[in-house]
N, C-alpha and C. Protein backbone atom coordinates (compact mmCIF):
# COMPACT_ATOMS: atom_id res chain seq x y z
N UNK A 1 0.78 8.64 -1.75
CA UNK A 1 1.39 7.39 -1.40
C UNK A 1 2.41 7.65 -0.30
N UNK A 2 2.21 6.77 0.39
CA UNK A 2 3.55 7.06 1.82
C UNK A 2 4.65 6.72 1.02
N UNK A 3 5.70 7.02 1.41
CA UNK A 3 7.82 6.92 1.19
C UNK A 3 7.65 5.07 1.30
N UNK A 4 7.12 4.59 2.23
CA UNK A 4 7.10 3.41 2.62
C UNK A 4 7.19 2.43 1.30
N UNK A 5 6.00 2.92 0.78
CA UNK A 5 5.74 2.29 -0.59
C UNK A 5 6.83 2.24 -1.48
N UNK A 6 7.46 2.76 -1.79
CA UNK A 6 8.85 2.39 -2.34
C UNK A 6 9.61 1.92 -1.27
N UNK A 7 9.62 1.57 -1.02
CA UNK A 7 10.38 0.65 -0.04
C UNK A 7 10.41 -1.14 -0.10
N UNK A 8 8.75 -1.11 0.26
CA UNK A 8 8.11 -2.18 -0.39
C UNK A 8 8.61 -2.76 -1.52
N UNK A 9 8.49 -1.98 -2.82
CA UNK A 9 8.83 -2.26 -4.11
C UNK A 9 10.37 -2.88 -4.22
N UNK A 10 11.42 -2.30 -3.37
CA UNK A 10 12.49 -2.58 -3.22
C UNK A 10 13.04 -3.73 -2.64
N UNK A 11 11.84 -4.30 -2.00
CA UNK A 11 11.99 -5.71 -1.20
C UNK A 11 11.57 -6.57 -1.66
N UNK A 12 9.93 -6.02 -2.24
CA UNK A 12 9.26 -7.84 -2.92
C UNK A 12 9.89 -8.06 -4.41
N UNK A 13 9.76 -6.96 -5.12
CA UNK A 13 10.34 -7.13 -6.72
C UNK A 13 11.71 -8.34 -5.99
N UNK A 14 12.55 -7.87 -6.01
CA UNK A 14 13.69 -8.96 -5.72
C UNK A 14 13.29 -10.36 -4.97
N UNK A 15 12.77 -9.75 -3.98
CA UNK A 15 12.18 -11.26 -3.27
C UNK A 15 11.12 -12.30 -4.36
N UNK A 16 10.38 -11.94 -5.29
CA UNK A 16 9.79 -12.27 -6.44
C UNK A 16 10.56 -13.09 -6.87
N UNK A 17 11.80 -12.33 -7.56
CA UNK A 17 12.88 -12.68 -8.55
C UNK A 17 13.69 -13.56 -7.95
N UNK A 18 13.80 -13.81 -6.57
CA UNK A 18 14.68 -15.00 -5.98
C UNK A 18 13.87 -15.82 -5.77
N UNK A 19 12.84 -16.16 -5.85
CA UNK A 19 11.59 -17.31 -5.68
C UNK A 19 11.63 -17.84 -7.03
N UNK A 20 11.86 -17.33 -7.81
CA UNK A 20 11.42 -17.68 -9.57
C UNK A 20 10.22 -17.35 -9.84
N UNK A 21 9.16 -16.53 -9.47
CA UNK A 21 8.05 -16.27 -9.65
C UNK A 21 8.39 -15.42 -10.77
N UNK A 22 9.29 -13.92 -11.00
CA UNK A 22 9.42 -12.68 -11.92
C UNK A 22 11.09 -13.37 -12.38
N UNK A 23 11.86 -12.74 -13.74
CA UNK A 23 12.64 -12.82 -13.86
C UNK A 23 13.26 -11.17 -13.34
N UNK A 24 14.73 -11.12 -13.75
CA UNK A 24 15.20 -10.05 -13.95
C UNK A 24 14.62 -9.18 -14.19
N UNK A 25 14.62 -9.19 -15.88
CA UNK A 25 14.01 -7.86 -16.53
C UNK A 25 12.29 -8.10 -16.48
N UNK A 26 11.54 -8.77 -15.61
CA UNK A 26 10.35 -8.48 -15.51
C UNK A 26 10.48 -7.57 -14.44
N UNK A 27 11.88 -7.80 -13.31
CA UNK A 27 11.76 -6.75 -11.79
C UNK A 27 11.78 -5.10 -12.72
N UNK A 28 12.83 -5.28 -13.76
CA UNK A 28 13.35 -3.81 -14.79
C UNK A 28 12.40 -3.28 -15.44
N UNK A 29 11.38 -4.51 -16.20
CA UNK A 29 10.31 -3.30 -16.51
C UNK A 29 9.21 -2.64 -15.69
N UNK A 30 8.65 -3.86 -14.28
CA UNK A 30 7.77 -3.23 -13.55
C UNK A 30 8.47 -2.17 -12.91
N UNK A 31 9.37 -2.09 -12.63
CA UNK A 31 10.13 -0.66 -12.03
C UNK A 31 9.86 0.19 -13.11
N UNK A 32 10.41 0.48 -14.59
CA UNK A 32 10.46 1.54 -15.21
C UNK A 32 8.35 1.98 -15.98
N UNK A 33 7.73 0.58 -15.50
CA UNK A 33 5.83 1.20 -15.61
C UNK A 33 5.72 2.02 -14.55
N UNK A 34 6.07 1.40 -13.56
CA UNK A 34 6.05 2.26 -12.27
C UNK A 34 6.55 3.57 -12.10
N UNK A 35 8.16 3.43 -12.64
CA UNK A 35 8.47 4.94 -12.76
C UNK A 35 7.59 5.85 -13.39
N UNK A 36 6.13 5.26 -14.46
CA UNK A 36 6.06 6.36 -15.20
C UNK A 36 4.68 6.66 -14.80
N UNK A 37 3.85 6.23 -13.20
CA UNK A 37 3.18 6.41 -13.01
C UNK A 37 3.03 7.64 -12.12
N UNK A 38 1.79 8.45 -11.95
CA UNK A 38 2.22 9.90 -11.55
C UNK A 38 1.81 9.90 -10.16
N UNK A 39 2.75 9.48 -9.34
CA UNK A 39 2.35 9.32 -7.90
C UNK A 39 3.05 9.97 -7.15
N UNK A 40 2.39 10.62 -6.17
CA UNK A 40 2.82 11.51 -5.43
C UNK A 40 3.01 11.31 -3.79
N UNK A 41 4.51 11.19 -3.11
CA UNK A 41 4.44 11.02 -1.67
C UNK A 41 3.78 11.52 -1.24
N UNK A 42 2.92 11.12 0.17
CA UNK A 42 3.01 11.91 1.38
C UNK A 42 3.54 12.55 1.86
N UNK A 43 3.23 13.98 2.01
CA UNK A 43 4.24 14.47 3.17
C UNK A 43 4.29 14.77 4.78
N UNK A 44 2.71 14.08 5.46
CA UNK A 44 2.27 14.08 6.54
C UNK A 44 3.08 12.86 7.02
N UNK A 45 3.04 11.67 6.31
CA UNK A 45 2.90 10.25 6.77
C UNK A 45 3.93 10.06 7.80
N UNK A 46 5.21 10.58 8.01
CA UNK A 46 6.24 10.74 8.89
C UNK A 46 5.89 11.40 10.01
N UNK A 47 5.37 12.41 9.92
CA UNK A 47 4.65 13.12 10.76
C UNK A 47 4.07 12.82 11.75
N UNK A 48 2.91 11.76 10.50
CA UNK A 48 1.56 11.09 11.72
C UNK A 48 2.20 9.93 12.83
N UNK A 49 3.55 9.36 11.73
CA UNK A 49 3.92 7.74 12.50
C UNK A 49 3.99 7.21 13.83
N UNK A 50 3.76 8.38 14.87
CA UNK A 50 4.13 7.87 16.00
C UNK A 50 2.58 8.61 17.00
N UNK A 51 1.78 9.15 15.86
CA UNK A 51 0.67 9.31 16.58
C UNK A 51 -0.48 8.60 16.13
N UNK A 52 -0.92 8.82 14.99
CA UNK A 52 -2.24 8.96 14.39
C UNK A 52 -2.13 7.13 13.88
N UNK A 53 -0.89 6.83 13.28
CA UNK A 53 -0.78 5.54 12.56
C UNK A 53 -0.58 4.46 13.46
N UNK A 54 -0.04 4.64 14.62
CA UNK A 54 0.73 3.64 15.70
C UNK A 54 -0.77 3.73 16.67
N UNK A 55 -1.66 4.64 16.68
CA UNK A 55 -3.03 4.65 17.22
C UNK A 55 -3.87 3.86 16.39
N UNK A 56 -3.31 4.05 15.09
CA UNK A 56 -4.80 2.97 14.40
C UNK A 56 -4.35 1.99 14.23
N UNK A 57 -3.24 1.60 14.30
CA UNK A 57 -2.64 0.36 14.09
C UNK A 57 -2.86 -0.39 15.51
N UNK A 58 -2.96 0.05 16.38
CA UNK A 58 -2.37 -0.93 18.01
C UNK A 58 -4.44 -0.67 17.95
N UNK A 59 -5.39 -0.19 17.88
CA UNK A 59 -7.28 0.11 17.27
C UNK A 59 -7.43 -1.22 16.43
N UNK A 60 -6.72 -1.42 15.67
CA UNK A 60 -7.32 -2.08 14.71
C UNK A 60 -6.71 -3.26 14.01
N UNK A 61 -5.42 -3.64 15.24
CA UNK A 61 -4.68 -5.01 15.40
C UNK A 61 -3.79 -5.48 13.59
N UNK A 62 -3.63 -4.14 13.43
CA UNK A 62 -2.72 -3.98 12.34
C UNK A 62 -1.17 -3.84 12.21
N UNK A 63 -0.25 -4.09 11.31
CA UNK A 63 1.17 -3.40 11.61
C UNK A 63 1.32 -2.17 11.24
N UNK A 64 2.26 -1.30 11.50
CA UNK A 64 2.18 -0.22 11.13
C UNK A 64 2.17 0.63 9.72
N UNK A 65 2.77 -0.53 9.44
CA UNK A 65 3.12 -0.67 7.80
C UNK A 65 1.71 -0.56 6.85
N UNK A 66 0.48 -1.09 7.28
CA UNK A 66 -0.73 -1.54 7.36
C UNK A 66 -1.44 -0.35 7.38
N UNK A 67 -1.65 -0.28 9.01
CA UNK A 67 -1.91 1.18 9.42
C UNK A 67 -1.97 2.57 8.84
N UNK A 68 -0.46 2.44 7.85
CA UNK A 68 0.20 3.58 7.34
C UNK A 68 -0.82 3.85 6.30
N UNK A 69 -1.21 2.67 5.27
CA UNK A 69 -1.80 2.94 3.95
C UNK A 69 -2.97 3.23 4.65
N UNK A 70 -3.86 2.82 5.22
CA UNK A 70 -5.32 2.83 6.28
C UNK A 70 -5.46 4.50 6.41
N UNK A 71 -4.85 5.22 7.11
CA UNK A 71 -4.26 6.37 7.74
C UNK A 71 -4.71 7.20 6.58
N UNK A 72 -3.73 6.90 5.76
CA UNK A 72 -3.43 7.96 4.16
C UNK A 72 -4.61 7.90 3.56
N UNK A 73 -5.32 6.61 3.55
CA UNK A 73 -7.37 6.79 2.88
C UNK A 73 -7.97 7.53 3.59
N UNK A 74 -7.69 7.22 5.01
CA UNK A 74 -8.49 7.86 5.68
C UNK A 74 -8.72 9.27 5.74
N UNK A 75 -7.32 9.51 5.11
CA UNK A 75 -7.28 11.46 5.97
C UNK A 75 -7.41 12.16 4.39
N UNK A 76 -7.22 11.39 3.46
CA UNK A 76 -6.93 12.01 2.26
C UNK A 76 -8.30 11.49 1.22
N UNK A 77 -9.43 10.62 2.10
CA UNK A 77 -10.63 10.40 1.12
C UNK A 77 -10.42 9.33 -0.07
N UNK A 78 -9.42 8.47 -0.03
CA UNK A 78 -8.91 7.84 -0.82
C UNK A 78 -9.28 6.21 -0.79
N UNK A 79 -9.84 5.74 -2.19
CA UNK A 79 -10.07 4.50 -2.42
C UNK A 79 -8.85 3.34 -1.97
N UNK A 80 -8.95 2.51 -1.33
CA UNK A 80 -8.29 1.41 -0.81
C UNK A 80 -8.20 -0.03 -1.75
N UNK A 81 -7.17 -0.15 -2.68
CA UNK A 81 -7.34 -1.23 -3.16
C UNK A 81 -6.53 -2.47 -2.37
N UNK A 82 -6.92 -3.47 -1.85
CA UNK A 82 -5.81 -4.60 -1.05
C UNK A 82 -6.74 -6.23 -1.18
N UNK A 83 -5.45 -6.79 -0.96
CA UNK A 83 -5.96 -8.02 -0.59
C UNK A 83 -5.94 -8.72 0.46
N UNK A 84 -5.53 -7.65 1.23
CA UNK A 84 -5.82 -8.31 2.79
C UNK A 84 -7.00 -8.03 3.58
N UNK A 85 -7.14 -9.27 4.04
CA UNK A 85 -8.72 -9.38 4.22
C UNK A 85 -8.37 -8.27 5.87
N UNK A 86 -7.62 -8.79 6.89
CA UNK A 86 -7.59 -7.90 7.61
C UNK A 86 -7.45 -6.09 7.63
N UNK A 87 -6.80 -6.36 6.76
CA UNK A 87 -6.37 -4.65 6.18
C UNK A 87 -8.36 -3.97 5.45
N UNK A 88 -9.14 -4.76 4.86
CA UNK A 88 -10.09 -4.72 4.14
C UNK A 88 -11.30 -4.10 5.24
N UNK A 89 -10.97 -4.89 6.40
CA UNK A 89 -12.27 -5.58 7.77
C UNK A 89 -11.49 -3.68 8.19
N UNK A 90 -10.63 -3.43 8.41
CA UNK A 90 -10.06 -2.49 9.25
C UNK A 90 -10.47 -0.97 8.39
N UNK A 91 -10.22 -1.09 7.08
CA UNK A 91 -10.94 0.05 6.43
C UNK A 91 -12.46 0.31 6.53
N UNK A 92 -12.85 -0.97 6.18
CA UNK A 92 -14.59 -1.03 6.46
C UNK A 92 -14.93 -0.25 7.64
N UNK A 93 -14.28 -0.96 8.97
CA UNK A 93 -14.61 -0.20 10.23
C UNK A 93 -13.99 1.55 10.05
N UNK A 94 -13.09 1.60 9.53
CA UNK A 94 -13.06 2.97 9.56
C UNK A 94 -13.66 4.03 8.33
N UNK A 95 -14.72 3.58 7.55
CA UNK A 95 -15.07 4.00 6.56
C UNK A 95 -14.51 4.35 5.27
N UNK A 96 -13.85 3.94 5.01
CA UNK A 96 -12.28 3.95 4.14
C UNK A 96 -13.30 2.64 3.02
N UNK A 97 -13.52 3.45 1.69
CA UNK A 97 -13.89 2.54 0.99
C UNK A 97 -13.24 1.34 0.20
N UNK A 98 -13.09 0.04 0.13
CA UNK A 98 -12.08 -0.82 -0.48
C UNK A 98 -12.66 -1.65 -1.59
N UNK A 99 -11.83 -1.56 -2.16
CA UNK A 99 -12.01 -2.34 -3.74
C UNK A 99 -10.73 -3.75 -3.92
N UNK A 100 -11.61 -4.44 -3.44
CA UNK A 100 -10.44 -5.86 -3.38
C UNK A 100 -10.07 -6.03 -4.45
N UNK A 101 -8.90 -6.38 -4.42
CA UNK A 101 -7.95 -7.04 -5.73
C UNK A 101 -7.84 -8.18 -6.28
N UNK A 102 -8.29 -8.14 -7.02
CA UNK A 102 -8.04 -9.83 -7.83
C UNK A 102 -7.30 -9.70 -9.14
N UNK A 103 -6.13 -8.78 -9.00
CA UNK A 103 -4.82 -9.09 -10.12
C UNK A 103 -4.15 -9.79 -9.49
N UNK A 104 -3.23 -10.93 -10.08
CA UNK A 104 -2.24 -11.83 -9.83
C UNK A 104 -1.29 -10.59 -9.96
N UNK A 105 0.13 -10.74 -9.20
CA UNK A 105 0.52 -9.34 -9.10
C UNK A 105 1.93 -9.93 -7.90
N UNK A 106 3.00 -9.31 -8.62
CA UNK A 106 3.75 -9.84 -8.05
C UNK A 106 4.03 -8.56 -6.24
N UNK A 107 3.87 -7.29 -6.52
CA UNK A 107 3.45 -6.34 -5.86
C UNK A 107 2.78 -6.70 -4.42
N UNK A 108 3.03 -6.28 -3.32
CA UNK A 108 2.44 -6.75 -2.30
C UNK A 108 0.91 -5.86 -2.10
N UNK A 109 -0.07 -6.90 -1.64
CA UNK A 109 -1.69 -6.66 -1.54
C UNK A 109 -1.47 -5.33 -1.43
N UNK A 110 -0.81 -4.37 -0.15
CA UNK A 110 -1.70 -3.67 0.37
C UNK A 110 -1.10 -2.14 -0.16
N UNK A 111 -0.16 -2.42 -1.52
CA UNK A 111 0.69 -1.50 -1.71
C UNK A 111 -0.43 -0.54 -2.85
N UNK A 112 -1.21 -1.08 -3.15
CA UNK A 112 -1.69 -0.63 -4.83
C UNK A 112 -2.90 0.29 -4.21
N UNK A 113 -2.82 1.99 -4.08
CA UNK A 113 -3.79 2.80 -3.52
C UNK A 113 -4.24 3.67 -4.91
N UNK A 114 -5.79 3.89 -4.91
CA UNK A 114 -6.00 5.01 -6.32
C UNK A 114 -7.57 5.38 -5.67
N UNK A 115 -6.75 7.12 -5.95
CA UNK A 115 -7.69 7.93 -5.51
C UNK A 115 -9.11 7.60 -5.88
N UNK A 116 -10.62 7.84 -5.00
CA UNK A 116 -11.71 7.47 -5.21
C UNK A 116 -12.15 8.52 -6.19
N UNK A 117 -13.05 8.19 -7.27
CA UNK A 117 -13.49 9.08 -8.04
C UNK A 117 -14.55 10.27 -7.47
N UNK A 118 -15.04 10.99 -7.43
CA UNK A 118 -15.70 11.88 -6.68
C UNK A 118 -17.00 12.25 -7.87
């Protein structure tokens, strides 16, 4: 998972919770499921950001943010779960297999990545 991805988490959980969509302690427990899931940063993804990601992103009319998760399937063989249809069209073209999402989910589409089974 890129650093990014917590980042994410840090913005929509609250942004959720100021909409009235999640309460409080729904932001407290999806944080502490999350804490207990066994996910592991990237340690390229900083690396690539100003080559490999900002190339497939400006390729494939994505943000970088976008790009970033795209990038990390790509190089690491990894199943793509999202609900963005653009983000979806952009894996397809790059062979990056995707498994669309249809959980209601307070979590943003393009955050939820799990390795392809082999």
């Amino acid at each position: 998972m890129p650093a990014l991805w917590y980042l994410e988490l840090s913005n929509v959980l609250p942004q959720a919770e100021r909409c009235g969509r999640i309460t409080a302690s729904d932001v407290a427990m999806r944080l502490d499921l999350i804490a207990e899931l066994p996910i592991s940063v990237d340690q390229e993804t900083t690396a690539r950001a100003w080559r490999e990601i900002l190339t497939m992103a400006r390729a494939e009319g994505l943000t970088t943010y976008d790009a970033t998760y795209l990038e990390l399937a790509a190089r690491r063989d990894l199943l793509l779960l999202t609900k963005d249809h653009e983000l979806a069209e952009a894996a397809n073209r790059q062979g990056v297999m995707v498994l669309p999402s249809q959980a209601k989910t307070a979590l943003p589409p393009t955050t939820k990545r799990w390795r392809r089974k082999t």
